[in-house]
PDB file of N, CA and C in Angstrom:
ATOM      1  N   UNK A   1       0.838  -1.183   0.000  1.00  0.00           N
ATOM      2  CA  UNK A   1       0.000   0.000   0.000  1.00  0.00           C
ATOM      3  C   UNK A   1       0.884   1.247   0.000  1.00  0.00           C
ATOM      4  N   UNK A   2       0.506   2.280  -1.220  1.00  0.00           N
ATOM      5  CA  UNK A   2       1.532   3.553  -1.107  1.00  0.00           C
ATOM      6  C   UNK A   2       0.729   4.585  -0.371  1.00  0.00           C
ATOM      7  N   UNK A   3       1.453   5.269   0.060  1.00  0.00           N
ATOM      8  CA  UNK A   3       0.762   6.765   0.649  1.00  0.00           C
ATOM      9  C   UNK A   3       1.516   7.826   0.195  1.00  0.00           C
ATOM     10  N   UNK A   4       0.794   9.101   0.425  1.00  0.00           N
ATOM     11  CA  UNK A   4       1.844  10.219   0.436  1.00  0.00           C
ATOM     12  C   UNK A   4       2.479  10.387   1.533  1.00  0.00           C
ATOM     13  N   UNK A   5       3.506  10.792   1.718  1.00  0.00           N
ATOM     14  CA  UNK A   5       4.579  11.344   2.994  1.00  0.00           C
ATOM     15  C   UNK A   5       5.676  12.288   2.621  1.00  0.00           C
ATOM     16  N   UNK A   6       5.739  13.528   3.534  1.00  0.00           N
ATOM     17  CA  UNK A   6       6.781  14.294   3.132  1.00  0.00           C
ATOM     18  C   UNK A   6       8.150  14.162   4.000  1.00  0.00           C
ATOM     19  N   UNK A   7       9.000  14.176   3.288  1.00  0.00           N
ATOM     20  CA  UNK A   7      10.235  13.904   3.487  1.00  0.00           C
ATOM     21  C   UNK A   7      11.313  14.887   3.382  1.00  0.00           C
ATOM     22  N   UNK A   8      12.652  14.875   4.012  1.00  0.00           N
ATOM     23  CA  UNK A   8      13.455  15.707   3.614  1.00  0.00           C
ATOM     24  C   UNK A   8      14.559  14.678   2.655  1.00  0.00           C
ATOM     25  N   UNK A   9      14.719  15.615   1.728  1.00  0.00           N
ATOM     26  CA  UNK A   9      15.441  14.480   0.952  1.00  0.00           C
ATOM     27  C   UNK A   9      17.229  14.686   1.329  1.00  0.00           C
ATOM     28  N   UNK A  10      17.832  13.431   1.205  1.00  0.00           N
ATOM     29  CA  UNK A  10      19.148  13.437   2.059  1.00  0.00           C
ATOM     30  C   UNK A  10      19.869  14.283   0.705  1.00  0.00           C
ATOM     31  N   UNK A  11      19.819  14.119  -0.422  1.00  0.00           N
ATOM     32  CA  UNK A  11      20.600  15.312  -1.387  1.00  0.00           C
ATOM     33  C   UNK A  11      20.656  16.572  -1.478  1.00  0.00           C
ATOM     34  N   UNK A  12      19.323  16.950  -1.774  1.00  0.00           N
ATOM     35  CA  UNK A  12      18.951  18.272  -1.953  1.00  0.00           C
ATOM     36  C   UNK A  12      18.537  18.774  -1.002  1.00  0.00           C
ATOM     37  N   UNK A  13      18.586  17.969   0.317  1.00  0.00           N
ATOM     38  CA  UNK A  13      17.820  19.106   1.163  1.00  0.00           C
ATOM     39  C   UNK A  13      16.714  19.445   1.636  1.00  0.00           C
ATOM     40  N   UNK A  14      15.743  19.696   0.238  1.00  0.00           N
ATOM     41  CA  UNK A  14      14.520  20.276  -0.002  1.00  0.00           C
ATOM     42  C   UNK A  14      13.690  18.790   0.787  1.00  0.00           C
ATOM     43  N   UNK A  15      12.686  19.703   1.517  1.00  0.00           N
ATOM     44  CA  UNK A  15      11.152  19.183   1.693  1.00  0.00           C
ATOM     45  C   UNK A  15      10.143  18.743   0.633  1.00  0.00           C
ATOM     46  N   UNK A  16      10.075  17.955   0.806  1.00  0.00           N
ATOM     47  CA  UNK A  16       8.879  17.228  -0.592  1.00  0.00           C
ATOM     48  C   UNK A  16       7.933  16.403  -0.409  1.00  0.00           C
ATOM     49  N   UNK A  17       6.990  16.206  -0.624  1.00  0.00           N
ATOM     50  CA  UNK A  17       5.990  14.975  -0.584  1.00  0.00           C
ATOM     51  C   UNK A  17       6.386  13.912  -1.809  1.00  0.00           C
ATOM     52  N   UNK A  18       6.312  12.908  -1.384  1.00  0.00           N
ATOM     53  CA  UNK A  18       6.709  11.707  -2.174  1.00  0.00           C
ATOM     54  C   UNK A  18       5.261  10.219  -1.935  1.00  0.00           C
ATOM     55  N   UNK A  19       5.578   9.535  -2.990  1.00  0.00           N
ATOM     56  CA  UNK A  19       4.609   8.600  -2.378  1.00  0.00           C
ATOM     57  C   UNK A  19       5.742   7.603  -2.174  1.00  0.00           C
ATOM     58  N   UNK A  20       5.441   6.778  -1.009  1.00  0.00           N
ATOM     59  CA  UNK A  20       6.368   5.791  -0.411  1.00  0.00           C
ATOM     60  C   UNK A  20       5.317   5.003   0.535  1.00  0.00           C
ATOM     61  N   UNK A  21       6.052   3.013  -0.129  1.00  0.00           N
ATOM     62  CA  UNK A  21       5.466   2.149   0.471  1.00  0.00           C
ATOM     63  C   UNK A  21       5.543   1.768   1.440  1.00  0.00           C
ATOM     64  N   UNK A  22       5.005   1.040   2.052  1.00  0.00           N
ATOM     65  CA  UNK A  22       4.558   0.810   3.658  1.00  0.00           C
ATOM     66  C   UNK A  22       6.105  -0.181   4.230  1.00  0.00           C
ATOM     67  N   UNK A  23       6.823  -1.040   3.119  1.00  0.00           N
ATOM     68  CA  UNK A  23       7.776  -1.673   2.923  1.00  0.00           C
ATOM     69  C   UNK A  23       9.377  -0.791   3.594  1.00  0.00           C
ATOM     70  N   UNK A  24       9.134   0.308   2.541  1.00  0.00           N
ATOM     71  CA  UNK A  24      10.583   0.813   2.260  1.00  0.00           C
ATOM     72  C   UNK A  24      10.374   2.451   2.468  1.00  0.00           C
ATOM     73  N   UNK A  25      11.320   3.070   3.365  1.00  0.00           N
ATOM     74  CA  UNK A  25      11.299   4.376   3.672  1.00  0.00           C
ATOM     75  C   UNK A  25      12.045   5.411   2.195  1.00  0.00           C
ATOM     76  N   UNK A  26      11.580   6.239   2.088  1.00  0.00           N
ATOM     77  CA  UNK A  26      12.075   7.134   0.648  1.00  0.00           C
ATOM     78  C   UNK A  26      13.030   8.150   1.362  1.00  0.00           C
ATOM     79  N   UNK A  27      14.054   8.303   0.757  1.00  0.00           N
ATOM     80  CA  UNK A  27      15.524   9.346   0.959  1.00  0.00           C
ATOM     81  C   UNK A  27      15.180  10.174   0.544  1.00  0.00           C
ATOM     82  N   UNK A  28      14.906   9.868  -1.278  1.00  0.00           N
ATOM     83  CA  UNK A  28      15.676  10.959  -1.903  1.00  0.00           C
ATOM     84  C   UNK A  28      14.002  11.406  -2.537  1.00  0.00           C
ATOM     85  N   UNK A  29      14.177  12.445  -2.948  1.00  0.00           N
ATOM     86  CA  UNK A  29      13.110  13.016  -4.053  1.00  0.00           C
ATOM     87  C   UNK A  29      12.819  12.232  -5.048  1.00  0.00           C
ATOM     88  N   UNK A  30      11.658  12.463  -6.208  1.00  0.00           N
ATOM     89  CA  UNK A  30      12.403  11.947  -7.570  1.00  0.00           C
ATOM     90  C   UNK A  30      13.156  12.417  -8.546  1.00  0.00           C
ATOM     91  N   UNK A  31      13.566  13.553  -8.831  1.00  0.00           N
ATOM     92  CA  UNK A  31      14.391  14.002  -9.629  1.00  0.00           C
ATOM     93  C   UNK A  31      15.997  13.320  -8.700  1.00  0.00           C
ATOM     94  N   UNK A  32      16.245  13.710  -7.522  1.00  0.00           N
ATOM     95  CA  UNK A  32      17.337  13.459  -6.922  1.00  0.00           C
ATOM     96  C   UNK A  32      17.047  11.969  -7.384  1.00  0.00           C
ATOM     97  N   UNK A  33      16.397  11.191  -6.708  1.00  0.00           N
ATOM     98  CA  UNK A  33      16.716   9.559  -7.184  1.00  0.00           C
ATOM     99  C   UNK A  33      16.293   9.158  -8.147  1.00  0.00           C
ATOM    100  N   UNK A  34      16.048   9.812  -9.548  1.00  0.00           N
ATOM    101  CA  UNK A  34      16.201   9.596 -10.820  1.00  0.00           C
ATOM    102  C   UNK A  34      17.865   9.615 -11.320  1.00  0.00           C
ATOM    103  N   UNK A  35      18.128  11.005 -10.885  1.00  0.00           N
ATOM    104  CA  UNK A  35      19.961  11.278 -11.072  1.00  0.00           C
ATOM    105  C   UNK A  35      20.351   9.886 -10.569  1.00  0.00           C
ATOM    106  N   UNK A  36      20.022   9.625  -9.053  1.00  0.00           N
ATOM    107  CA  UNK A  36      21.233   8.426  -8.133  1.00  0.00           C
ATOM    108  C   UNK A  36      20.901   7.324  -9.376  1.00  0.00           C
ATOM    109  N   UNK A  37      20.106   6.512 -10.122  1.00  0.00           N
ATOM    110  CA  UNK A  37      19.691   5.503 -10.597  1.00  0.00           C
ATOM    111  C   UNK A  37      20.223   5.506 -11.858  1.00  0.00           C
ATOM    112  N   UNK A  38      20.567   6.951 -12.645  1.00  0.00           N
ATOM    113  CA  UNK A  38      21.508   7.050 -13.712  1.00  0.00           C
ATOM    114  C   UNK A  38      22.809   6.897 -13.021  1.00  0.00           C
ATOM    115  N   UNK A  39      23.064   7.411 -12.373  1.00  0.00           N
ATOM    116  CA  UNK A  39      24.782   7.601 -12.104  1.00  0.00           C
ATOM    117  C   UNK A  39      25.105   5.829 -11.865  1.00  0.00           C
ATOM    118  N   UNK A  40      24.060   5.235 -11.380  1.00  0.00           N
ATOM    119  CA  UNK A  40      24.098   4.191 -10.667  1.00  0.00           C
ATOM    120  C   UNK A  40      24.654   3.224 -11.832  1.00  0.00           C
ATOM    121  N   UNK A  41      23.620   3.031 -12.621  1.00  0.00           N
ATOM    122  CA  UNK A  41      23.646   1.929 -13.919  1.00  0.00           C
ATOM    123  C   UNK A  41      24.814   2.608 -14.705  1.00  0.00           C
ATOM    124  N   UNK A  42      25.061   4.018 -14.714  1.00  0.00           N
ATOM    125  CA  UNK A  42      26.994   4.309 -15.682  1.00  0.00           C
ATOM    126  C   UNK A  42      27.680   3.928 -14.866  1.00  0.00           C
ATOM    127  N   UNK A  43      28.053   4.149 -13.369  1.00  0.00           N
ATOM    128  CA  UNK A  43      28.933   2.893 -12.880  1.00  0.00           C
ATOM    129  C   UNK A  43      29.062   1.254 -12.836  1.00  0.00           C
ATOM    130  N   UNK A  44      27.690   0.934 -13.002  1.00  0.00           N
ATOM    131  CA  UNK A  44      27.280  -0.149 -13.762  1.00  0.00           C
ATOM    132  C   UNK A  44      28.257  -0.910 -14.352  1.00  0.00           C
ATOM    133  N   UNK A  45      27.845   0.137 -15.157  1.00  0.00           N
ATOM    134  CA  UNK A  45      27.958  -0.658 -16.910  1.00  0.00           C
ATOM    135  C   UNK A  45      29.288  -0.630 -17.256  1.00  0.00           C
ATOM    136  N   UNK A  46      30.350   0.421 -16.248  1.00  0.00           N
ATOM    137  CA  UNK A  46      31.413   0.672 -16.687  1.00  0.00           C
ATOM    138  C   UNK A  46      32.477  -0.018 -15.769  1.00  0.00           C
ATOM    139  N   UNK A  47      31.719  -0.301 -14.417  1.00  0.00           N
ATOM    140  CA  UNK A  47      32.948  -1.004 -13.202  1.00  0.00           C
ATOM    141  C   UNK A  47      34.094  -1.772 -14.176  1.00  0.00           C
ATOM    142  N   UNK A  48      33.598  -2.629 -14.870  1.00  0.00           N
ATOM    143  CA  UNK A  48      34.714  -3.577 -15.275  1.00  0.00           C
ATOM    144  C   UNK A  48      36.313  -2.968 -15.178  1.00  0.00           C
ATOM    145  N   UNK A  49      36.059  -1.724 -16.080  1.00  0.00           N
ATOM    146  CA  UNK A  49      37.055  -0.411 -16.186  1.00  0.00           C
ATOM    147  C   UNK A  49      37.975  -0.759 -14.872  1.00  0.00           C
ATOM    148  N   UNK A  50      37.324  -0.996 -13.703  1.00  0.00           N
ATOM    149  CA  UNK A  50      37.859  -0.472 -12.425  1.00  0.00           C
ATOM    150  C   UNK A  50      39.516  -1.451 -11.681  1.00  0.00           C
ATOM    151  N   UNK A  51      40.196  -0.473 -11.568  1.00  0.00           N
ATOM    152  CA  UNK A  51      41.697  -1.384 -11.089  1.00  0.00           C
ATOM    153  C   UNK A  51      42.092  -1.047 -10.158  1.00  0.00           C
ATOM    154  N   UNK A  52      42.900  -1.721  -9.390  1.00  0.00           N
ATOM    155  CA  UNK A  52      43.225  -1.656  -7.998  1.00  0.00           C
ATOM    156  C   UNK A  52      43.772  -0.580  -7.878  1.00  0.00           C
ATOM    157  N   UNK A  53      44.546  -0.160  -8.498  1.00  0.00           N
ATOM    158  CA  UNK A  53      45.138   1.562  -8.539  1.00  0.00           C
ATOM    159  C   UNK A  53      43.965   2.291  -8.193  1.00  0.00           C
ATOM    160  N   UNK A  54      42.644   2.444  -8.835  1.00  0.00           N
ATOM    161  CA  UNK A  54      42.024   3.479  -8.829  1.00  0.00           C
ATOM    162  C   UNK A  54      41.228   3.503  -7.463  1.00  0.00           C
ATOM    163  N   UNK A  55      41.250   2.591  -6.355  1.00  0.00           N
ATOM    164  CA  UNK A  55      40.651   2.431  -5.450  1.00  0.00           C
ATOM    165  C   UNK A  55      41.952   3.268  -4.215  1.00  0.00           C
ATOM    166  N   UNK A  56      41.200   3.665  -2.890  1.00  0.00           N
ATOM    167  CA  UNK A  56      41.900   5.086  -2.196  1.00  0.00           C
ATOM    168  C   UNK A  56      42.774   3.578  -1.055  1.00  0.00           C
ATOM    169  N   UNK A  57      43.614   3.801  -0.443  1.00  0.00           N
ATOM    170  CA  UNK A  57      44.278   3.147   0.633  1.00  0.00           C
ATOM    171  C   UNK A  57      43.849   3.834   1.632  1.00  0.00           C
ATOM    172  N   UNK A  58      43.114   3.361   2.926  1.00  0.00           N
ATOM    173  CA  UNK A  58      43.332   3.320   4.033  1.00  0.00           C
ATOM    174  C   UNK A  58      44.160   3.769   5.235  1.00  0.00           C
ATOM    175  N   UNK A  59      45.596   3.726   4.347  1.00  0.00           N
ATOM    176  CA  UNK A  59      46.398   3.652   5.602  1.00  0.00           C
ATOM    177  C   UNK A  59      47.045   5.246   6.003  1.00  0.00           C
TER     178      UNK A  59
END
C-alpha cells in the first residue's frame, strides 16, 4: 500500500511529498533519485574499467 509522505530528501535538502510504500522508507526526491539511478547503472555498466590503482588506501 503507497501513501503520500513528506520527506526531507538526504541530497537536496529540499522538503517534498513523495509517495512511499509501507515496505521501504524514501531518501531521496524523484528528480534526486532519478539522477542516483543514472549515475548508478553508468557505474554499472562501466565497473569492469575499475583497477586496484584506482581504489583510495586506508592507511
Amino acid at each position: 500500500m503507497s501513501r503520500k509522505v513528506t520527506i526531507e530528501c538526504k541530497s537536496c535538502k529540499k522538503e517534498v511529498e513523495v509517495t512511499q510504500s509501507s515496505k521501504f522508507k524514501r531518501k531521496y526526491c524523484d528528480p534526486c533519485s532519478a539522477k542516483n539511478k543514472k549515475e548508478w547503472k553508468e557505474w554499472e555498466k562501466n565497473r569492469w574499467k575499475l583497477t586496484v590503482d584506482d581504489c583510495e588506501d586506508d592507511d
